[in-house]
Every structure is written in C-alpha cells, then in structure tokens.
Protein backbone atom coordinates (compact mmCIF):
# COMPACT_ATOMS: atom_id res chain seq x y z
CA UNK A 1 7.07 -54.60 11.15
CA UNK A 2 4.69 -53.38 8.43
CA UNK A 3 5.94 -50.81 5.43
CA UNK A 4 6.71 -47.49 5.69
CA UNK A 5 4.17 -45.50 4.40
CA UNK A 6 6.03 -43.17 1.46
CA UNK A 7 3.37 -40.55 1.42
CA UNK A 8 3.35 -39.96 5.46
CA UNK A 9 5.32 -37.27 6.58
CA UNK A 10 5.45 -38.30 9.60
CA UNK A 11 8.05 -41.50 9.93
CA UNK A 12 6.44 -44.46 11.92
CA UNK A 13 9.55 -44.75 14.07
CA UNK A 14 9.35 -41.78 15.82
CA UNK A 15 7.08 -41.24 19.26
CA UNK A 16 4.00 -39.55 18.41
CA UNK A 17 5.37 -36.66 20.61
CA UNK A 18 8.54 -36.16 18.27
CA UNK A 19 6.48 -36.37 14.86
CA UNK A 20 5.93 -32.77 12.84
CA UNK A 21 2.72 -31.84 13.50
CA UNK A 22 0.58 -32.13 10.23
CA UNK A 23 0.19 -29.08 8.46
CA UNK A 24 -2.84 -28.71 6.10
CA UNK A 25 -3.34 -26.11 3.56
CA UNK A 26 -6.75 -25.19 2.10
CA UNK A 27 -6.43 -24.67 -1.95
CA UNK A 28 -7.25 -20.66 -2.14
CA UNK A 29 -8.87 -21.32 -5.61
CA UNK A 30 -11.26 -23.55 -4.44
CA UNK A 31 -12.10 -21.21 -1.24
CA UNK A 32 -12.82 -18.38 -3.21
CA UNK A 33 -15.34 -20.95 -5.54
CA UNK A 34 -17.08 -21.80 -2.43
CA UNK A 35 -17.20 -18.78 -0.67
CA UNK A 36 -18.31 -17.16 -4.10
CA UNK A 37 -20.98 -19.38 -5.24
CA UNK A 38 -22.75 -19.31 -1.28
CA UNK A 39 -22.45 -15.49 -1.75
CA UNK A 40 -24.21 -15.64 -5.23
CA UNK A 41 -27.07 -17.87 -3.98
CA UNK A 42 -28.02 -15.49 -1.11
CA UNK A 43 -27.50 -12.47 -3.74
CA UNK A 44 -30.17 -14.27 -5.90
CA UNK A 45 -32.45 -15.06 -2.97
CA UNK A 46 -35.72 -12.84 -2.21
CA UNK A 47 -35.92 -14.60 1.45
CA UNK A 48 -33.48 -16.82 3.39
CA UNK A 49 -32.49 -19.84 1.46
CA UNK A 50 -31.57 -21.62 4.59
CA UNK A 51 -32.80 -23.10 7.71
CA UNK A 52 -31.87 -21.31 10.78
CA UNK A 53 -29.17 -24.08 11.38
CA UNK A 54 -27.72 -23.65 8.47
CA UNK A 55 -27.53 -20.22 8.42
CA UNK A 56 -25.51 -19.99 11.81
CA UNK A 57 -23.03 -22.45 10.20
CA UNK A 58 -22.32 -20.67 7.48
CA UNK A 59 -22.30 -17.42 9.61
CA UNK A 60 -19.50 -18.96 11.15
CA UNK A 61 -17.97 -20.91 8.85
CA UNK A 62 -17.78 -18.34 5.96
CA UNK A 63 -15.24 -15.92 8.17
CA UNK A 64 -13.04 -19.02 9.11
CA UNK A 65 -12.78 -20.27 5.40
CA UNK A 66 -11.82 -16.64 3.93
CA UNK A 67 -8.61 -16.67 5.97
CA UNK A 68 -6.96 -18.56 3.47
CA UNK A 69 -7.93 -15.86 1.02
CA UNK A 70 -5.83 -12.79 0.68
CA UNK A 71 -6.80 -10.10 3.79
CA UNK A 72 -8.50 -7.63 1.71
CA UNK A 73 -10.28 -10.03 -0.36
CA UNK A 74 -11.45 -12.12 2.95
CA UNK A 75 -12.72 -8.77 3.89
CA UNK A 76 -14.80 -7.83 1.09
CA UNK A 77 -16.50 -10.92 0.84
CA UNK A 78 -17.30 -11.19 4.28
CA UNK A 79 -18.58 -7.53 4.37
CA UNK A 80 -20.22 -8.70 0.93
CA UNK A 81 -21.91 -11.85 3.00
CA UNK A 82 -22.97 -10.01 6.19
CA UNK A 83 -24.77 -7.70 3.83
CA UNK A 84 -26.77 -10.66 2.09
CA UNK A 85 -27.74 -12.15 5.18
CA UNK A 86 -29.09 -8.64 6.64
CA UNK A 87 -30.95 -8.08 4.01
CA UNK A 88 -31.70 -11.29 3.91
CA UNK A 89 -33.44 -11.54 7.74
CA UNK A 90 -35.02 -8.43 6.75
CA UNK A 91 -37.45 -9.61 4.40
C-alpha cells in the first residue's frame, strides 16, 4: 500500500463514490486582474484585438469568470465588456 497523500482531501480508502467531491475556489483578486486587464485592452483598442475565435471565448468566458466576483461588480464589468465589444464590431 503506497502513502497517504497529506494534502488530498479526499482519503484513498474510501470508494470513489463516498469521497467529498472536490471543491475549487477561484481567488476573487486575481479574477478581477484578469477580467480588468481584458477589459482595458479592448478599451484601448480602435478595432477588434482578437480573432473571431477568440472573441467568442472570451464572450463566454468573461460572464462565467465574474461569478466569483461580487454580483454588482460581475455586473458592471460585464455590462462594461459587452459595451467594448459593440463598439468594438462596429468599427
């Protein structure tokens, strides 16, 4: 039998059924960083600064990542991002 790991929290001796789910939680510091500095390069862009690709990704992405964020914060920057892009397309 090898070692327990220490840093699992799930024990090794238990079924996979009756193991506690993993739980992860995103860092809300380094959410608003990200979310903030993709916001500030499409505020400083004249035309789209990404491929069409990329753009849906962070169209979806961008929503998904603010729920870690405080509700009315999440909501301002995503109004704040949905704006960018609009303007964005229309150019």
């Amino acid at each position: 039998m090898r070692q327990p790991d220490l840093f699992d929290p799930a024990p090794q001796d238990l079924p996979d059924e009756e193991r506690p789910p993993l739980v992860y939680r995103a860092d809300p510091d380094k959410v608003r960083l990200e979310l903030t500095a993709l916001l500030a390069r499409a505020k400083a862009a004249s035309s789209l600064p990404w491929s069409a690709e990329d753009l849906r990704y962070h169209q979806t992405v961008f929503p998904q990542m603010s729920r870690w964020l405080p509700e009315a914060e999440a909501a301002q920057l995503c109004f704040e991002f949905a704006r960018e892009v609009e303007r964005l397309l229309a150019a």
